[in-house]
Protein backbone atom coordinates (compact mmCIF):
# COMPACT_ATOMS: atom_id res chain seq x y z
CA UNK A 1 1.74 -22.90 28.08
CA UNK A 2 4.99 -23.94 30.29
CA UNK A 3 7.60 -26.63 29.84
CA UNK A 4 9.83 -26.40 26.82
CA UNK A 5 11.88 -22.94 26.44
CA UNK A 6 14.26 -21.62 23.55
CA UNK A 7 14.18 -18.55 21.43
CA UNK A 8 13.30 -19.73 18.24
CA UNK A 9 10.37 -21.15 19.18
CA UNK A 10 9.15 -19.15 22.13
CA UNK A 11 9.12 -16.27 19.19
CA UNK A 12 6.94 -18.69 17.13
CA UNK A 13 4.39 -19.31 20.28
CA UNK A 14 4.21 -15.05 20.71
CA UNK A 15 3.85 -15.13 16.95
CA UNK A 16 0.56 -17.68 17.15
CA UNK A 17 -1.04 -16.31 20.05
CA UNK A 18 -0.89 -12.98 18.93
CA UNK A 19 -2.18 -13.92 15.47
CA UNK A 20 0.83 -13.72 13.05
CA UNK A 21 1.99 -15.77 10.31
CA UNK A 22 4.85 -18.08 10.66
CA UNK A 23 7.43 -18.53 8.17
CA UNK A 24 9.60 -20.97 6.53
CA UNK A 25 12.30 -21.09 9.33
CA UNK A 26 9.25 -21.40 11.96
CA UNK A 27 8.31 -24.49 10.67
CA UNK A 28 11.51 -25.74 10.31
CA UNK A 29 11.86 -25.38 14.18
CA UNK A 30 8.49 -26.47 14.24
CA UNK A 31 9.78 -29.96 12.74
CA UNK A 32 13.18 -30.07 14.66
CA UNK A 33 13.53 -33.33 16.40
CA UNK A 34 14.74 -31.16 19.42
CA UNK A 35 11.55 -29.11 19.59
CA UNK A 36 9.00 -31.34 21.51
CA UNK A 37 5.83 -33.05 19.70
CA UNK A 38 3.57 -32.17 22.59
CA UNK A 39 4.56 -28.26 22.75
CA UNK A 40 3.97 -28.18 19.22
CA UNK A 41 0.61 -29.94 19.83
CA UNK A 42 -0.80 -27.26 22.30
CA UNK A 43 0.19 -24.54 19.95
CA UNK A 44 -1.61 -25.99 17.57
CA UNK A 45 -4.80 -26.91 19.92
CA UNK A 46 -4.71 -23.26 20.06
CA UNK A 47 -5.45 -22.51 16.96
CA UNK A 48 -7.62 -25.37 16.24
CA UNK A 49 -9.84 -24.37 18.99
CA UNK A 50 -9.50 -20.65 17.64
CA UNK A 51 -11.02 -21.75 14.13
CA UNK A 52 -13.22 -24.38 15.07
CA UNK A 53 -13.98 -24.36 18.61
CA UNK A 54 -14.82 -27.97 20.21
CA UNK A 55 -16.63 -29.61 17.11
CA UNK A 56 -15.17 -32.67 15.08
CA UNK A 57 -16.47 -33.29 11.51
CA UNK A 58 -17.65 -35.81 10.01
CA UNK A 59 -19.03 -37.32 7.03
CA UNK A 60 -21.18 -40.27 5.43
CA UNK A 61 -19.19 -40.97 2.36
CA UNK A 62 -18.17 -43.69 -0.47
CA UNK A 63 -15.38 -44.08 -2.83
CA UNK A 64 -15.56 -45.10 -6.56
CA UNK A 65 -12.66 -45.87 -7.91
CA UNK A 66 -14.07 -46.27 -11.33
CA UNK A 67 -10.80 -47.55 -12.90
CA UNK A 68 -7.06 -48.88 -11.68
CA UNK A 69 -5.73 -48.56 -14.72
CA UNK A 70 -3.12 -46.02 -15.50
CA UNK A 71 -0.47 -44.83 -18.15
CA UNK A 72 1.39 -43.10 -15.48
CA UNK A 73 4.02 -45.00 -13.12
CA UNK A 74 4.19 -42.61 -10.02
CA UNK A 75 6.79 -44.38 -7.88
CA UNK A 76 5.18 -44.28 -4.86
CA UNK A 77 1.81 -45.94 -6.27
CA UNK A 78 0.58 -49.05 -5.45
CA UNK A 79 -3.24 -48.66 -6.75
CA UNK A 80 -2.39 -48.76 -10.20
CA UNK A 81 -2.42 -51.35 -13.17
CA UNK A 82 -1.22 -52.16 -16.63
CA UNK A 83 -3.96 -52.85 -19.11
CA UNK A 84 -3.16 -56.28 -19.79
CA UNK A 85 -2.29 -56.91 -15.57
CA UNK A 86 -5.31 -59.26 -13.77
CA UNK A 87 -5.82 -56.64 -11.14
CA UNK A 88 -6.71 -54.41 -13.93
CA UNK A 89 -10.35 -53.07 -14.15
CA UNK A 90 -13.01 -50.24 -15.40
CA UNK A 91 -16.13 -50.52 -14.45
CA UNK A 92 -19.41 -50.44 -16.39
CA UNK A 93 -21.87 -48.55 -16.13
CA UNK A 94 -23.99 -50.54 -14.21
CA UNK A 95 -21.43 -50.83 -11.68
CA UNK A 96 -21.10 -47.52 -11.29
CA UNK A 97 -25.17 -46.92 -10.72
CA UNK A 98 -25.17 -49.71 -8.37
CA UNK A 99 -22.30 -48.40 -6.17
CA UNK A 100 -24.42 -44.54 -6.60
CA UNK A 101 -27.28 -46.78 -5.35
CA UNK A 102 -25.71 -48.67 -2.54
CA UNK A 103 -24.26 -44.76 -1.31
CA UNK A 104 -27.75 -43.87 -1.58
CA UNK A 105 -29.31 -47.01 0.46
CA UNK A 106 -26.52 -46.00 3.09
CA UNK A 107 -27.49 -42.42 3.87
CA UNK A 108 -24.17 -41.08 2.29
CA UNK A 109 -23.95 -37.01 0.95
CA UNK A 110 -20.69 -37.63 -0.79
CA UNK A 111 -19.55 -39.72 -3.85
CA UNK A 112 -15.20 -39.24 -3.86
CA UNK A 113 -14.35 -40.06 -7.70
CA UNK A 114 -10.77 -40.29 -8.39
CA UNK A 115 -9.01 -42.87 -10.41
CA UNK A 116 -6.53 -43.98 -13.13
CA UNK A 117 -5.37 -42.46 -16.53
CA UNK A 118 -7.09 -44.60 -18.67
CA UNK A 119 -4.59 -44.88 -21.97
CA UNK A 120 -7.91 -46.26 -23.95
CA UNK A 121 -10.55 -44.70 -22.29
CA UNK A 122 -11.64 -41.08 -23.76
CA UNK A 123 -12.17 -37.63 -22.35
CA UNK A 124 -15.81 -38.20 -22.67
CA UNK A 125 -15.61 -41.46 -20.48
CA UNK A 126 -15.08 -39.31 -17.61
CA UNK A 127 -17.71 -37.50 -18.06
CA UNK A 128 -19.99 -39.87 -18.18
CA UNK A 129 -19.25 -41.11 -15.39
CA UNK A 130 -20.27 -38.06 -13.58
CA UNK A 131 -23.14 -37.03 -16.38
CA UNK A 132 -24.28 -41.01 -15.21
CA UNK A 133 -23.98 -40.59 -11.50
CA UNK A 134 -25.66 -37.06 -10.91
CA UNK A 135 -28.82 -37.99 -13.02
CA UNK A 136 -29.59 -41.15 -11.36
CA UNK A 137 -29.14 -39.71 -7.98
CA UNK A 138 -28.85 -35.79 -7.93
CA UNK A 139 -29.21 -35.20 -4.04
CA UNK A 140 -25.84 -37.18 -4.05
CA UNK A 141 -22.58 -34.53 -3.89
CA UNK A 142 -19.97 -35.51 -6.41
CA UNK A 143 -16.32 -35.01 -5.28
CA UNK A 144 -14.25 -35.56 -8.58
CA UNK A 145 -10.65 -35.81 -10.19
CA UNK A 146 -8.19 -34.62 -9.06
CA UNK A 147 -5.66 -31.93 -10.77
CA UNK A 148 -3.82 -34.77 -12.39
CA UNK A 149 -7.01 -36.23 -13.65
CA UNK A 150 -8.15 -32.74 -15.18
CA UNK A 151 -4.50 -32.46 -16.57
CA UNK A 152 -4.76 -35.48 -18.28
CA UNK A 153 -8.26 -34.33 -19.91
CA UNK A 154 -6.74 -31.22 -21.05
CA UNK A 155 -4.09 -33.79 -22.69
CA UNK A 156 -7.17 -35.79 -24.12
CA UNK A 157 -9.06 -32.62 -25.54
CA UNK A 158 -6.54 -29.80 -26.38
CA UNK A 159 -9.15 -27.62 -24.24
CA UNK A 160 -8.91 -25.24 -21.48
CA UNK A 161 -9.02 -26.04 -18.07
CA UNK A 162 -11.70 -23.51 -17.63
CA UNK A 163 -13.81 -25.05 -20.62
CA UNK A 164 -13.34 -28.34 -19.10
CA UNK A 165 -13.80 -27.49 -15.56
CA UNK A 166 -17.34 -25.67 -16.89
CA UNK A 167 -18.51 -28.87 -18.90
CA UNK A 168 -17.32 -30.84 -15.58
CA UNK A 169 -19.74 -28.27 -13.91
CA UNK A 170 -22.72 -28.83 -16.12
CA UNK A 171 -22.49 -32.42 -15.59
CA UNK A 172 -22.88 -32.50 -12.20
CA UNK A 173 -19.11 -32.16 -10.25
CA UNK A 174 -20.05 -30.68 -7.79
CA UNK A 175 -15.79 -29.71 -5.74
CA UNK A 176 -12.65 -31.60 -6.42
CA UNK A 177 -10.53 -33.56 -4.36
CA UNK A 178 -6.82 -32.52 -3.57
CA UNK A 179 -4.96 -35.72 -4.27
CA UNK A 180 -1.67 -35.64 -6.79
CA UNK A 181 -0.35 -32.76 -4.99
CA UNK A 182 2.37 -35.11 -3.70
CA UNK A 183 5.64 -32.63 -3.40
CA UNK A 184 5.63 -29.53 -5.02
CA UNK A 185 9.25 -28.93 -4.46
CA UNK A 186 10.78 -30.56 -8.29
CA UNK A 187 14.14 -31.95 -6.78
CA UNK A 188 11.44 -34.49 -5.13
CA UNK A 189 8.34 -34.68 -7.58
CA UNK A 190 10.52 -35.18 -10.43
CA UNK A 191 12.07 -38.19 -8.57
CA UNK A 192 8.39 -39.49 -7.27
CA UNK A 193 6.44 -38.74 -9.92
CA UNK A 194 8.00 -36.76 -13.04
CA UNK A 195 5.60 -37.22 -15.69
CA UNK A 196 2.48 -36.01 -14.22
CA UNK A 197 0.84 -32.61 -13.84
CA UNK A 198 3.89 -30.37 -12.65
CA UNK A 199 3.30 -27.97 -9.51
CA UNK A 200 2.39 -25.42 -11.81
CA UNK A 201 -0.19 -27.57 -13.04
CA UNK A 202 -1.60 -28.23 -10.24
CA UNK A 203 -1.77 -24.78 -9.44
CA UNK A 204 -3.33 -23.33 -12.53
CA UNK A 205 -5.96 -26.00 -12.13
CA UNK A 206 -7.01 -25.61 -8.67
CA UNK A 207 -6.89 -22.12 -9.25
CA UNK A 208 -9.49 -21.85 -12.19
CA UNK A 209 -11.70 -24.24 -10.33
CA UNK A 210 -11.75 -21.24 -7.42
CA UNK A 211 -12.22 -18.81 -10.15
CA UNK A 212 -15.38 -20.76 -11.35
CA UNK A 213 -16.66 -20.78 -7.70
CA UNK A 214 -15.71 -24.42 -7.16
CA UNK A 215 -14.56 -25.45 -3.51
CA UNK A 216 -11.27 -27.74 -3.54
CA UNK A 217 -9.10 -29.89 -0.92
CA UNK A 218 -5.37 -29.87 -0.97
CA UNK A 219 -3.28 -32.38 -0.12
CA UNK A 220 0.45 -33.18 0.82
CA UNK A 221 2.47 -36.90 1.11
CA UNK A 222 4.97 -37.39 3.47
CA UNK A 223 6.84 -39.92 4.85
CA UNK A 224 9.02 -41.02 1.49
CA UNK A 225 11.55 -39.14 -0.03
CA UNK A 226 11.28 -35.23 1.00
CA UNK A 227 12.48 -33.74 4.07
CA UNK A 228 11.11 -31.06 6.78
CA UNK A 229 12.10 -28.31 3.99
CA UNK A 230 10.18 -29.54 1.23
CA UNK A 231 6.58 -29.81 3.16
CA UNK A 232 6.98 -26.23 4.88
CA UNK A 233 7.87 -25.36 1.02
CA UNK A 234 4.72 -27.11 0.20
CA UNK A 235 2.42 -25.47 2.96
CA UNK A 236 3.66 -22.25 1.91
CA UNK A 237 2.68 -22.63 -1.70
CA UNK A 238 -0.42 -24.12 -0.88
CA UNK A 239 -0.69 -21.02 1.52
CA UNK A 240 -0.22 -18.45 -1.01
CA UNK A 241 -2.81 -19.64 -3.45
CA UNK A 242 -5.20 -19.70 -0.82
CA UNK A 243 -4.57 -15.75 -0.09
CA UNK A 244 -5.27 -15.02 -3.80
CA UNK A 245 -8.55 -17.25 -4.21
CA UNK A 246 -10.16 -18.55 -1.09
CA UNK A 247 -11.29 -21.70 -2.20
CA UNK A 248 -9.40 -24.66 -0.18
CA UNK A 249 -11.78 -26.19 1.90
CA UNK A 250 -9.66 -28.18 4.00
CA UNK A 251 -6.01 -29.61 4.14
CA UNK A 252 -5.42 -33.25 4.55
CA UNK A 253 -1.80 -34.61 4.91
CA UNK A 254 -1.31 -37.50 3.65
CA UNK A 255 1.02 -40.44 5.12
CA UNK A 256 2.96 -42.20 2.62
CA UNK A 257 2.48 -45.74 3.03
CA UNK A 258 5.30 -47.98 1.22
CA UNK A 259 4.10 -51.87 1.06
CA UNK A 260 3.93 -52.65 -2.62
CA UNK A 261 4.91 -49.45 -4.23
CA UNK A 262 8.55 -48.62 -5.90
CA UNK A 263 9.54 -47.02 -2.33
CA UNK A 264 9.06 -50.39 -0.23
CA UNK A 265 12.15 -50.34 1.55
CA UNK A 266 10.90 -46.81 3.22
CA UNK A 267 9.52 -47.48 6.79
CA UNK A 268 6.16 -45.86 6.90
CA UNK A 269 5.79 -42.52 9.18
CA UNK A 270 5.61 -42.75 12.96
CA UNK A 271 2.84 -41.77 14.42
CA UNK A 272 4.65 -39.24 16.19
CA UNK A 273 5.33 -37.84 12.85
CA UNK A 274 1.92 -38.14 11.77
CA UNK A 275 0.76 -35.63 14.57
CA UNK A 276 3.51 -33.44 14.16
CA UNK A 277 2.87 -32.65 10.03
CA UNK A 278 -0.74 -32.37 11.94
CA UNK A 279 0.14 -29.89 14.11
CA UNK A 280 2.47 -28.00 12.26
CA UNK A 281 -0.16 -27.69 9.42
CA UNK A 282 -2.05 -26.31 11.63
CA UNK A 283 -0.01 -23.82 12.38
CA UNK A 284 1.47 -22.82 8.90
CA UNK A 285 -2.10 -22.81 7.07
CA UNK A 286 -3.37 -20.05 9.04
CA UNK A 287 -6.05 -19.46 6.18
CA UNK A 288 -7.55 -22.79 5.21
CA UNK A 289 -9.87 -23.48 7.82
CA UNK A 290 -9.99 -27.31 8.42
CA UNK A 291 -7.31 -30.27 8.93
CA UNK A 292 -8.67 -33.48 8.05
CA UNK A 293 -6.82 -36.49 10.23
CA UNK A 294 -7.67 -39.37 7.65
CA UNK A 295 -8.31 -42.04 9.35
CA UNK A 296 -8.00 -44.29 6.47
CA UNK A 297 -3.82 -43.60 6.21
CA UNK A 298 -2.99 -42.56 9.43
CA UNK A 299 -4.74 -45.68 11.65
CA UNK A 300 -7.79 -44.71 13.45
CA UNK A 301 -6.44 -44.21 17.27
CA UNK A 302 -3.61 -41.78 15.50
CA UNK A 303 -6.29 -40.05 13.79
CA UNK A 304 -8.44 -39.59 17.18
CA UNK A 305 -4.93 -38.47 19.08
CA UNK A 306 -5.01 -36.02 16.60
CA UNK A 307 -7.96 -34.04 17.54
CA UNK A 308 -5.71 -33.10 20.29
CA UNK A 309 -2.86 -31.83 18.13
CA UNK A 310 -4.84 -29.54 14.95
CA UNK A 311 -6.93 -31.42 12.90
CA UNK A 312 -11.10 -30.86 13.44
CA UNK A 313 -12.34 -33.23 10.87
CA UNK A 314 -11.69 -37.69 10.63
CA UNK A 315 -13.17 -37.40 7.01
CA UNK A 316 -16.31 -39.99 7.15
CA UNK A 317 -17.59 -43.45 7.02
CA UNK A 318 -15.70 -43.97 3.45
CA UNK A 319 -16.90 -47.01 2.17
CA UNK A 320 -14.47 -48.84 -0.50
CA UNK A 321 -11.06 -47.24 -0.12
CA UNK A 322 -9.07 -49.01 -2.44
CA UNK A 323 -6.00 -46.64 -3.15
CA UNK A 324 -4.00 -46.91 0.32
CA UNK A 325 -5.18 -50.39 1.21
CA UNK A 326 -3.46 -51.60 -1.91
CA UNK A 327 -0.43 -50.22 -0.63
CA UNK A 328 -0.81 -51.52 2.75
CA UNK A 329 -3.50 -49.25 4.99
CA UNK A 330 -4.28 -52.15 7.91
CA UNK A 331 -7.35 -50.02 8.99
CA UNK A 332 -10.90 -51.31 8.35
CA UNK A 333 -12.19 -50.39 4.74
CA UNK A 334 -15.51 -48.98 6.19
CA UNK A 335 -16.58 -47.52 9.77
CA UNK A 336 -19.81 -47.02 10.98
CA UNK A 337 -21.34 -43.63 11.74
CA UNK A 338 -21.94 -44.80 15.34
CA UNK A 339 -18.16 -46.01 15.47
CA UNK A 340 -16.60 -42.08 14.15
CA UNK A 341 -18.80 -40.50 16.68
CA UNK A 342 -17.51 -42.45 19.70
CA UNK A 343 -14.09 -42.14 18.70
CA UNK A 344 -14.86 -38.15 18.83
CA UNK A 345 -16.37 -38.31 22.11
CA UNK A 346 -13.74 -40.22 23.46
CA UNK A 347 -11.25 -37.34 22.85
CA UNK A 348 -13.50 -34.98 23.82
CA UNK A 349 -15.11 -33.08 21.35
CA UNK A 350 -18.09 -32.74 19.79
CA UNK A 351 -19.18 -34.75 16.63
CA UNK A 352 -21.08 -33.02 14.19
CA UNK A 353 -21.77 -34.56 10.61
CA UNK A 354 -21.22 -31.92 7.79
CA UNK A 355 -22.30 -32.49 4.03
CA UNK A 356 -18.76 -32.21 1.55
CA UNK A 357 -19.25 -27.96 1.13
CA UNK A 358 -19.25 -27.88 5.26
CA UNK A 359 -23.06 -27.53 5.80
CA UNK A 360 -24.50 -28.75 8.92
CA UNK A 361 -26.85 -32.76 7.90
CA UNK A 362 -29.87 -33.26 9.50
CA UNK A 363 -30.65 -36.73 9.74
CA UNK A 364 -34.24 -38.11 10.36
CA UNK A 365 -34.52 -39.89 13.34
CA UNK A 366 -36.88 -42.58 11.74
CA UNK A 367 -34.99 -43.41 8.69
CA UNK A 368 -31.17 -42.19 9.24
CA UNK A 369 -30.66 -42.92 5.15
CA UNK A 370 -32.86 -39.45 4.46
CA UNK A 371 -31.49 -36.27 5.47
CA UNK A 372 -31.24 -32.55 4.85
CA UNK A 373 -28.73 -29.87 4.71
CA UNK A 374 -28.61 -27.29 7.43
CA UNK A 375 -26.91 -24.12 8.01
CA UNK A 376 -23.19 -23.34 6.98
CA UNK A 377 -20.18 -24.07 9.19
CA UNK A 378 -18.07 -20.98 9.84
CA UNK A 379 -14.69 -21.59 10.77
CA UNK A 380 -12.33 -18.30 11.80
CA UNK A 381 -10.15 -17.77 9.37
């Protein structure tokens, strides 16, 4: 790699190619302005290519959002709804089958369940839902609640995480997403969101569910209030936890998107921005081995630019987003297998659809709705 000199961060490129972690002040450089995007991008090519070789991931996936409504007021939310508000909504049970149906009809491996506190709604609700879901259609992989959702169960029972997290288990759940990790740092999350599950929280929770064998996401938004210090703070954390248990699957970052949320008057992140948290992810979470570039938040040719700059997987097909299109996500609400795979070719890798636990799907030929898992996907870490 030639072009861009200084000390500071021809230490950090020494550091990556020979292996070492980076630390708080590296990523710091790492987000200075003054260090250029595209050095920071074949650093973290490096390493991309180092875990994950050529391939891009993929999946066939749907969203149920199974209700909007929500005691919480998380500044930054658009997506959520008073009880008594029109846009308010739970849905029934047979809504829920049919949209388990429709994933079904559509070939998809992955249900992603996250939704609103419902103030009226019980413990047992939730589980329902997934009790409902995984007995109609059992082949169908159930991504579910976040750590603010389980939080708010613990609230609802007086139970353990672990009990819950076991019962969530038996159900059918089969990993958990990483959403409501927001900030970690307090000086931000209590300004953004300072009711909900706390960092510790989110923590303890995420960190039981590895205990019980459970494979998680993690998350991060940017783009609002926080500054360069607060998401290496973040990584780091989210680093940590991953030395002690293993169990993140992936790391997506998460662009904040302002239209109709308490933050409005924020311009959204650039898309220069958006490939830099890429790429320095990349770099800082030297032990999680995928970045997801979600095409949903981040716009679809930013997400294929960043194949180039860290990330390895676009996420899937993920048919009815609601959360970020309510607060202003222009990008199409659904795309079609065919459509991911070009916009992987075009950047020059190779597409290869994975099931949610990164196992390889075989599709048949003559009917692309049936399909079987293949071997595991090893990624260097």
């Amino acid at each position: 790699m030639a072009g861009f000199t200084s000390a500071a961060f021809d230490a950090i490129k020494d550091k990556v190619l020979a292996g070492e972690r980076l630390s708080l002040d590296d990523g710091l450089v790492l987000y200075d302005p003054a260090t250029p995007l595209h050095e920071v991008g074949q650093l973290a090519n490096i390493v991309r290519e180092r875990k994950n070789g050529n391939a891009a991931y993929y999946n066939i996936n749907t969203h149920l959002n199974a209700t909007n409504i929500c005691v919480y007021r998380c500044t930054f939310c658009a997506f959520r709804s008073d009880l008594r508000e029109a846009k308010g909504y739970a849905m029934s049970d047979e809504q829920i089958l049919a949209r388990g149906q429709e994933a079904i009809d559509n070939g998809c491996t992955e249900m992603h369940i996250v939704g609103g506190l419902h103030h009226q709604r019980k413990y047992e609700w939730y589980l329902h839902v997934v009790q409902t879901l995984h007995n109609a259609y059992p082949d169908l992989h159930l991504k579910a609640w976040t750590a603010v959702e389980i939080n708010w169960f613990e609230f609802l029972t007086k139970r353990s995480i672990r009990s819950i997290l076991e019962e969530q288990m038996a159900a059918g759940l089969g990993s958990m997403p990483g959403g409501g990790a927001e900030i970690f740092h307090p000086e931000v999350r209590s300004k953004i969101c300072e009711h909900k599950a706390d960092a510790r929280n989110w923590f303890d929770i995420h960190r039981t569910a590895h205990q019980l064998g459970l494979k998680t996401n993690c998350t991060m938004l940017y783009g609002h209030i926080e500054n360069a210090f607060h998401r290496i703070d973040h990584l780091i954390r989210l680093r940590e936890l991953q030395d002690e248990t293993g169990g993140f699957q992936t790391f997506i970052p998460l662009a904040f998107h302002p239209e109709n949320t308490g933050l409005s008057h924020i311009k959204k992140p650039s898309a220069l921005m958006d490939l830099r948290t890429i790429a320095v992810s990349r770099l800082m979470l030297d032990n999680i081995a995928h970045i997801k570039a979600y095409w949903i938040m981040l716009g679809i040719g930013t997400a294929q630019s960043a194949l180039a700059y860290g990330a390895d997987d676009l996420d899937g097909t993920v048919r009815h987003e609601l959360i970020y299109h309510d607060a202003g996500a222009t990008t199409p609400e659904l795309l079609t297998t065919e459509q991911i795979r070009r916009l992987i070719v075009e950047a020059g890798r190779e597409p290869i659809e994975r099931d949610t636990l990164y196992r390889r799907i075989e599709r048949d030929p003559s009917n692309p709705a049936r399909w079987s898992v293949g071997e595991q996907i090893l990624a260097a870490v």
